[in-house]
N, C-alpha and C. Protein backbone atom coordinates (compact mmCIF):
# COMPACT_ATOMS: atom_id res chain seq x y z
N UNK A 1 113.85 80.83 91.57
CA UNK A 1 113.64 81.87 92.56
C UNK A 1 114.95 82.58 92.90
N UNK A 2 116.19 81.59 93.05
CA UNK A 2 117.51 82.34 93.36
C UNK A 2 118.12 83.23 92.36
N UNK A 3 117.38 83.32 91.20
CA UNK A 3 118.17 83.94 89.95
C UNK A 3 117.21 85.31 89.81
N UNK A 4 115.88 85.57 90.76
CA UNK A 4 114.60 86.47 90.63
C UNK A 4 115.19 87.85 91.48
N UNK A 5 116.53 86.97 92.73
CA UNK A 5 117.17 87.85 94.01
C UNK A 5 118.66 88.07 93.52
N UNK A 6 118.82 87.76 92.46
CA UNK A 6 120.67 87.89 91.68
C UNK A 6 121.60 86.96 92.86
N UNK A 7 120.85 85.93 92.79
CA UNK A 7 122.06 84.74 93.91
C UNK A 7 121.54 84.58 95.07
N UNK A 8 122.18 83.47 95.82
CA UNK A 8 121.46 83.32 96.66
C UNK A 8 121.60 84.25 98.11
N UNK A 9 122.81 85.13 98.05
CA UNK A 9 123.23 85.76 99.09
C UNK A 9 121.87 86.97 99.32
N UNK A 10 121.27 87.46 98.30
CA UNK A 10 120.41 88.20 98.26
C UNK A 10 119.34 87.86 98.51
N UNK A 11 118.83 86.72 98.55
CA UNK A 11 117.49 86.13 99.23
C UNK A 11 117.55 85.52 100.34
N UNK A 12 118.97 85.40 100.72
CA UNK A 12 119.01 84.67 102.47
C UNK A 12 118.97 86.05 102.84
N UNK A 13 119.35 87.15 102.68
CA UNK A 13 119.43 88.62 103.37
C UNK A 13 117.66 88.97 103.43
N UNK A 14 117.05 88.78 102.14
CA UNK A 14 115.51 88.96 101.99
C UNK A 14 114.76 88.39 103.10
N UNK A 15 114.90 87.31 102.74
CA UNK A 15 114.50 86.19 103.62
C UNK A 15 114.88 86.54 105.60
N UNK A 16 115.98 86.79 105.80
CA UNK A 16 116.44 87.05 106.99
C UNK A 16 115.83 88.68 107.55
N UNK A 17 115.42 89.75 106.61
CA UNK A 17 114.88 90.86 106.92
C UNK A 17 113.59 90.56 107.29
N UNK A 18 112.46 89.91 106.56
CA UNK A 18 111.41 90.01 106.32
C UNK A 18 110.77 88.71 107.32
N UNK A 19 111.76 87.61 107.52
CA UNK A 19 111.33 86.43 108.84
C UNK A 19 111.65 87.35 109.90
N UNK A 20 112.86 88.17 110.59
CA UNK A 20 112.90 89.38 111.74
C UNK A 20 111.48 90.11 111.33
N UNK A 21 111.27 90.86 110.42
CA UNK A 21 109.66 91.67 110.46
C UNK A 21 108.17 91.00 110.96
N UNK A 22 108.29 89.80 110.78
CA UNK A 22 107.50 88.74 111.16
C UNK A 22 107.57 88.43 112.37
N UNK A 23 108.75 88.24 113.25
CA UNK A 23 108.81 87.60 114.43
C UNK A 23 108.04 88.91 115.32
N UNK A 24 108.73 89.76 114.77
CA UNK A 24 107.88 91.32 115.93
C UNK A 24 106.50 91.14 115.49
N UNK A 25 106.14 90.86 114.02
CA UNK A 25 104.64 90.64 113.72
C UNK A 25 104.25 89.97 114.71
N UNK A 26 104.21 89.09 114.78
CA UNK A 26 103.74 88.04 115.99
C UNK A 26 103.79 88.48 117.24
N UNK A 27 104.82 88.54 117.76
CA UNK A 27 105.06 89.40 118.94
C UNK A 27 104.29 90.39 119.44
N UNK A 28 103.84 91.55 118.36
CA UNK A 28 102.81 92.30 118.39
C UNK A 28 101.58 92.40 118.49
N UNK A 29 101.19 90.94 117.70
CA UNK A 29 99.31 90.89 117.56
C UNK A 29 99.24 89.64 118.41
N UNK A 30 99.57 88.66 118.78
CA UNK A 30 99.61 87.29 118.58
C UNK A 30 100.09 86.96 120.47
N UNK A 31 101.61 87.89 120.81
CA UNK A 31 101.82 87.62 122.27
C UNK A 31 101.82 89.02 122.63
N UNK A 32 100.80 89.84 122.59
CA UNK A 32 100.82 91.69 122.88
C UNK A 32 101.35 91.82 124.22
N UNK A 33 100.71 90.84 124.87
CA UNK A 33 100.86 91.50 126.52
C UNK A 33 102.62 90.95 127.00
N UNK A 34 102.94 89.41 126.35
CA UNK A 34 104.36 89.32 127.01
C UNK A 34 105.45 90.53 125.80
N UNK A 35 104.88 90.95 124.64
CA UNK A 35 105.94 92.07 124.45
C UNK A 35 106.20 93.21 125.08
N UNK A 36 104.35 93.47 125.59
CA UNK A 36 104.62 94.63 126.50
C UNK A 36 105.14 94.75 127.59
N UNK A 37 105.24 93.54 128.42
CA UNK A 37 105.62 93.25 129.76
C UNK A 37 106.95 93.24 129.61
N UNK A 38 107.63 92.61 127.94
CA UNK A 38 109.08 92.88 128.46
C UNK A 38 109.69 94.23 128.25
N UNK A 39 109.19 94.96 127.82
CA UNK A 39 109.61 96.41 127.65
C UNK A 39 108.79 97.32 128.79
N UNK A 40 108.16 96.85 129.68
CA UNK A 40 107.98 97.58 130.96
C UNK A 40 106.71 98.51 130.58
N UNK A 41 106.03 98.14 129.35
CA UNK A 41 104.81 98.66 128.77
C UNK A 41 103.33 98.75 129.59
N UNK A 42 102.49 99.67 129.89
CA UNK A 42 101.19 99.44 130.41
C UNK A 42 100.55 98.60 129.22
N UNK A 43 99.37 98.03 129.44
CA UNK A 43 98.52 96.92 128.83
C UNK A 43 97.68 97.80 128.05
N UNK A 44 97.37 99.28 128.85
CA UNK A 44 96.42 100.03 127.95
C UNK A 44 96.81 100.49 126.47
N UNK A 45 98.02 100.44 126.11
CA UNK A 45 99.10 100.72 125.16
C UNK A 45 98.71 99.40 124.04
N UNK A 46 97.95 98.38 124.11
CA UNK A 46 97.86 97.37 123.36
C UNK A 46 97.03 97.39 121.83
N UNK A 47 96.85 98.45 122.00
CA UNK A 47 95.72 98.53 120.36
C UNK A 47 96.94 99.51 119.55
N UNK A 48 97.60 100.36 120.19
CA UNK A 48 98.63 100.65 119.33
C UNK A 48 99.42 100.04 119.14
N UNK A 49 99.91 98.73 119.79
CA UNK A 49 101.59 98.07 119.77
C UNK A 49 100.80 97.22 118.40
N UNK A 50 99.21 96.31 118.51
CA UNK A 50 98.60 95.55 117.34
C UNK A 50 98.63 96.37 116.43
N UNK A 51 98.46 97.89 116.48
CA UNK A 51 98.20 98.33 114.95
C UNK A 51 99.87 98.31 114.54
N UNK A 52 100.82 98.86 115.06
CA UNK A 52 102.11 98.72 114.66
C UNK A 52 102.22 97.33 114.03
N UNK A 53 101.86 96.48 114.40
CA UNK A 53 102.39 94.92 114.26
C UNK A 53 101.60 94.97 112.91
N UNK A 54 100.35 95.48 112.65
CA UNK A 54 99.53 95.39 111.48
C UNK A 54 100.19 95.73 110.29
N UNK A 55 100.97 96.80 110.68
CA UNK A 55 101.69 97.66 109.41
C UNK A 55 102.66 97.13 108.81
N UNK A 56 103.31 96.08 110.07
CA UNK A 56 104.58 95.30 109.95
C UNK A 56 103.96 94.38 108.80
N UNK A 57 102.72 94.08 108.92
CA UNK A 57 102.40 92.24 108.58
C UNK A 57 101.71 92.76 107.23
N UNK A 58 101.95 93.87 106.87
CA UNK A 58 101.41 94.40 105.58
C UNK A 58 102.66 94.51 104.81
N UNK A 59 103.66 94.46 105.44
CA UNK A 59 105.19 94.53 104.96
C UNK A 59 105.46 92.96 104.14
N UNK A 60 105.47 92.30 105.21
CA UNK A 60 105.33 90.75 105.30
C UNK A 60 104.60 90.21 104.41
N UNK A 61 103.24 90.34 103.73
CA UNK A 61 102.34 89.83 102.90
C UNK A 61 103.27 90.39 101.76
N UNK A 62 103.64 91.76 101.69
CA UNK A 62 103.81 92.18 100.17
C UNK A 62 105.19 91.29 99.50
N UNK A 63 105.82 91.24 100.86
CA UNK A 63 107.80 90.63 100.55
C UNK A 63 106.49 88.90 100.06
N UNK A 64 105.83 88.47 100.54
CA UNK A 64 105.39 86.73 100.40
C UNK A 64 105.05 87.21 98.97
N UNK A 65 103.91 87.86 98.42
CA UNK A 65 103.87 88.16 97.45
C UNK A 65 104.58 87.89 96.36
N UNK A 66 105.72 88.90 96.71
CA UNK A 66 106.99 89.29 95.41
C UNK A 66 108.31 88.34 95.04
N UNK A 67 108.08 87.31 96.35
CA UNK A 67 108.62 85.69 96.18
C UNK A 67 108.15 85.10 96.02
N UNK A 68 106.64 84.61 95.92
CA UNK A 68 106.38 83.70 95.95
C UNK A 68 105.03 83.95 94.38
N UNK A 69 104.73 85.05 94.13
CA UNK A 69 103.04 85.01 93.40
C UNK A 69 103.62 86.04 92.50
N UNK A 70 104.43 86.91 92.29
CA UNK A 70 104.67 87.89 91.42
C UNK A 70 105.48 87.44 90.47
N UNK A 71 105.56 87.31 88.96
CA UNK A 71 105.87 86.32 88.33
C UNK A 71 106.97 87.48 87.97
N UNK A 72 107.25 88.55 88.19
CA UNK A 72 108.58 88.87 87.86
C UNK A 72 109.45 89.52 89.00
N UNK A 73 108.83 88.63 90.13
CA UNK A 73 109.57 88.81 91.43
C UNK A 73 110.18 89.85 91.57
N UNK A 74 111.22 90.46 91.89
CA UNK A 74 112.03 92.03 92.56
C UNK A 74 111.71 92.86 91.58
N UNK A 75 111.68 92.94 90.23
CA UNK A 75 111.72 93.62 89.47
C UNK A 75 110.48 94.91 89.85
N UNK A 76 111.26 95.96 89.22
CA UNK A 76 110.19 97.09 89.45
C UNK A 76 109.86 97.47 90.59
N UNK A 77 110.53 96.75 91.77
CA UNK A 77 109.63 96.90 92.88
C UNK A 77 110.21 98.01 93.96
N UNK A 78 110.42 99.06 93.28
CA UNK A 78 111.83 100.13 94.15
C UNK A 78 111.18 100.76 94.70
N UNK A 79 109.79 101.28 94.15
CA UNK A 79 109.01 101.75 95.63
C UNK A 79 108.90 100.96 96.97
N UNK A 80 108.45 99.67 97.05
CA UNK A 80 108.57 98.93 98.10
C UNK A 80 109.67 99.00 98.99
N UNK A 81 110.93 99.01 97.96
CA UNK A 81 112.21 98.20 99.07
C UNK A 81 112.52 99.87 99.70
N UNK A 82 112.51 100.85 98.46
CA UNK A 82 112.69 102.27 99.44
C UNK A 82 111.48 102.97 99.78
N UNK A 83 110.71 102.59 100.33
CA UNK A 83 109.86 102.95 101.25
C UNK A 83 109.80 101.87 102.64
N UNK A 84 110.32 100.89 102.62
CA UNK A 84 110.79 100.09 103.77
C UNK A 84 112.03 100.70 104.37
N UNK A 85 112.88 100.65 103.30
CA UNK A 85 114.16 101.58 104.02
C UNK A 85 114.02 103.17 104.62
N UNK A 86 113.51 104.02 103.87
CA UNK A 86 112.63 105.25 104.81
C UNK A 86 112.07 105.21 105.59
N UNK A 87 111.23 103.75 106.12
CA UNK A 87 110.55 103.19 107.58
C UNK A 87 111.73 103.18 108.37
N UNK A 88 112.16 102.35 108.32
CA UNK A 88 113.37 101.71 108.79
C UNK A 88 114.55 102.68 110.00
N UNK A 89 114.82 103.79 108.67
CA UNK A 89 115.59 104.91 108.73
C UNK A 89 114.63 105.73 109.85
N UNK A 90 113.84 106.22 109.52
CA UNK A 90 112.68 107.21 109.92
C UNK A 90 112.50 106.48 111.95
N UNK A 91 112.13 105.29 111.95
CA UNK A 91 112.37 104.18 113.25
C UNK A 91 113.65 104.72 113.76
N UNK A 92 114.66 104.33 113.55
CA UNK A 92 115.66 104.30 113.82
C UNK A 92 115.82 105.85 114.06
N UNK A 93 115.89 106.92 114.04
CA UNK A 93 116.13 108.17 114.26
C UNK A 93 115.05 108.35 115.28
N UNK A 94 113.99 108.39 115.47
CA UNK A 94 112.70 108.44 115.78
C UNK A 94 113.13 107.92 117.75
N UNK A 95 113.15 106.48 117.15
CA UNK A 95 113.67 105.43 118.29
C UNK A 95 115.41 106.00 119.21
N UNK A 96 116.51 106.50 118.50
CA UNK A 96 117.19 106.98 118.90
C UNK A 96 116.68 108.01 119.54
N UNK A 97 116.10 108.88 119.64
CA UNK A 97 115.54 110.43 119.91
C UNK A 97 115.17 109.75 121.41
N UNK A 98 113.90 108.94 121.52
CA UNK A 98 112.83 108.67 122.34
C UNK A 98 113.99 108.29 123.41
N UNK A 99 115.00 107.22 122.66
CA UNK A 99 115.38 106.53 123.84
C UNK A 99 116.98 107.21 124.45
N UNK A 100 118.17 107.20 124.24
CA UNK A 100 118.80 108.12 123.97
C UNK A 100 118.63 110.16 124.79
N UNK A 101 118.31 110.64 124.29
CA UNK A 101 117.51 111.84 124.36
C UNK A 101 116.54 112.34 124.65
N UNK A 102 114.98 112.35 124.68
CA UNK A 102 114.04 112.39 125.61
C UNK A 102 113.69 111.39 126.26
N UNK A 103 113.95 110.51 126.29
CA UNK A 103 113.66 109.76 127.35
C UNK A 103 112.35 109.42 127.89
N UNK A 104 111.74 110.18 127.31
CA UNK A 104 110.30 109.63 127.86
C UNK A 104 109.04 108.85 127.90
N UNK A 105 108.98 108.08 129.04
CA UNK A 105 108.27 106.69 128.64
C UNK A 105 109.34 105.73 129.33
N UNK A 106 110.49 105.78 129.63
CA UNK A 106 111.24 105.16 129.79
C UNK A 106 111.67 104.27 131.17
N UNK A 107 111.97 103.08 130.92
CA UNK A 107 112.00 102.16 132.72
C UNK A 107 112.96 101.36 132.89
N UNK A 108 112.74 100.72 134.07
CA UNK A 108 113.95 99.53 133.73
C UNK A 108 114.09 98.34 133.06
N UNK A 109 113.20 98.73 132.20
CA UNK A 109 112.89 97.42 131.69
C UNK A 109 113.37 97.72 130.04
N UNK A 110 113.48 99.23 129.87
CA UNK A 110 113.88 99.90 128.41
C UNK A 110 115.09 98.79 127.94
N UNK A 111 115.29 99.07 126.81
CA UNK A 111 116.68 98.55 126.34
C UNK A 111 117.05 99.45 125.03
N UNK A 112 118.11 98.87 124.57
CA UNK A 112 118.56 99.60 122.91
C UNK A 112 117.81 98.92 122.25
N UNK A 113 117.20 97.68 121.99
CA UNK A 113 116.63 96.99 121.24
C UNK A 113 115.86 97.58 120.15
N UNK A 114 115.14 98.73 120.69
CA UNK A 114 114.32 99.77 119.62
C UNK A 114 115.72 100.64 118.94
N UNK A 115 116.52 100.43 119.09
CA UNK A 115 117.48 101.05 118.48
C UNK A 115 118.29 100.06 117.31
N UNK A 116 119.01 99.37 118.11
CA UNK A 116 119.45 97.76 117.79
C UNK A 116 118.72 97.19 116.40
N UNK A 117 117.05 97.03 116.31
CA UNK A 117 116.50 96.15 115.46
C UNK A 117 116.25 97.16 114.18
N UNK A 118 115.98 98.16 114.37
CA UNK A 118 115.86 99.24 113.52
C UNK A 118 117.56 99.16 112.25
N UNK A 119 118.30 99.62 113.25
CA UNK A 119 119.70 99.81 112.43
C UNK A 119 119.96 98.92 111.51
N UNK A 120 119.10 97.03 112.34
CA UNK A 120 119.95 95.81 111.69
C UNK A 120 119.01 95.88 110.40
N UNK A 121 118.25 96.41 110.08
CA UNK A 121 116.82 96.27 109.67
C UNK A 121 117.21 97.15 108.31
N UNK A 122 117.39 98.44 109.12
CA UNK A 122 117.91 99.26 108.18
C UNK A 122 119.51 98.44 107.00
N UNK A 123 120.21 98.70 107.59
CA UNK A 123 121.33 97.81 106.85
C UNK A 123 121.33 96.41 106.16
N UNK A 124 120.00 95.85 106.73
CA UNK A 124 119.71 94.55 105.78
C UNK A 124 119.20 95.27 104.26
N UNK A 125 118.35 96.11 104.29
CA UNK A 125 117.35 96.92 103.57
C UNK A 125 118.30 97.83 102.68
N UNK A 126 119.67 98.29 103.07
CA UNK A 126 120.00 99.15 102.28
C UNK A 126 121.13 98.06 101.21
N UNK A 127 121.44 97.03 101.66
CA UNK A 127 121.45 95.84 101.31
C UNK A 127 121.18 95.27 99.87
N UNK A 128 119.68 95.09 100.30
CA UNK A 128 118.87 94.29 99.05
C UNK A 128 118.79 95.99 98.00
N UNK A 129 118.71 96.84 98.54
CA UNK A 129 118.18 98.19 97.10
C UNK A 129 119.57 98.01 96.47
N UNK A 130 120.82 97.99 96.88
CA UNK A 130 122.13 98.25 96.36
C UNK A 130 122.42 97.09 95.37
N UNK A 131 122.03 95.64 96.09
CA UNK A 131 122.16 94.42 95.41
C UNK A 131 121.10 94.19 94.47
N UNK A 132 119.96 94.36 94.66
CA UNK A 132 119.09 94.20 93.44
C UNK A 132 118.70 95.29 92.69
N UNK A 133 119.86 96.70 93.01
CA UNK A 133 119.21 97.82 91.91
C UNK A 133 119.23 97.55 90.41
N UNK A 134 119.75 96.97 90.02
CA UNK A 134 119.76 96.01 88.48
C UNK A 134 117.88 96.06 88.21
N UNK A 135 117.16 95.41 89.30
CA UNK A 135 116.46 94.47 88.79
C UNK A 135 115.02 95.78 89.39
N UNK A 136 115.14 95.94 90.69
CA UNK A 136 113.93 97.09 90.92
C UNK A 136 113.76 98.09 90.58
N UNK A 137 115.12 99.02 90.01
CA UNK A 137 115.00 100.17 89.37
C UNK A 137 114.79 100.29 87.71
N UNK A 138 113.98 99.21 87.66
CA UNK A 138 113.38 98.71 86.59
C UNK A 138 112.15 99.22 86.06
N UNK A 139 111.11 99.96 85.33
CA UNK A 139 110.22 100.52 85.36
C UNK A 139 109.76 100.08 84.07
């Protein structure tokens, strides 16, 4: 498996992106109301924060997938990793704007965190395309 990520530094980074995508998974479908409560969220807001979390956990199945059931693991797989990183990116600008600059929606309960998890997210992500372009820009 460590030779599928070119070493192991590249699958603790995998691994460390995609367990963070998971924890908000959960967070999202699983504890909806204490995520919303800590971001100062109304409750009526809860079928969108689950569908977000849905999209996440569609992220999550494909990364379990491509480690664990895809017998030529990373390879080929450059749509995936850059279309996660265009999420990522796209969040992160998106999330800067909202929070930052319009402002709206916003309480005391806001934080950078929508800023914060995006960036780390992003930079894990630009990461694995740079380190495994060998193997995904593979066709």
């Amino acid at each position: 498996m460590i030779e599928k990520f070119n070493g192991i530094f590249y699958l603790i980074i995998f691994l460390v992106h995609f367990i963070g995508i998971a924890v908000y998974c959960f967070q999202t479908i699983v504890g909806t109301k204490t995520f919303m409560d800590k971001f100062g969220m109304d409750h009526s807001a809860a079928v969108v924060v689950r569908f977000v979390g849905a999209l996440m956990t569609g992220w999550v199945i494909m990364a379990i997938y491509i480690m664990f059931i895809r017998p030529n693991g990373v390879e080929g797989t450059w749509a995936f990793f850059n279309l996660i990183f265009i999420i990522h990116a796209c969040v992160l600008v998106t999330n800067f704007y909202s929070i930052k600059i319009d402002k709206t929606g916003m309480n005391e309960k806001s934080s950078n965190e929508g800023i914060i998890a995006p960036a780390v997210f992003l930079i894990l992500t630009a990461i694995l395309c740079y380190g495994l372009s060998d193997k995904i820009y593979i066709t």
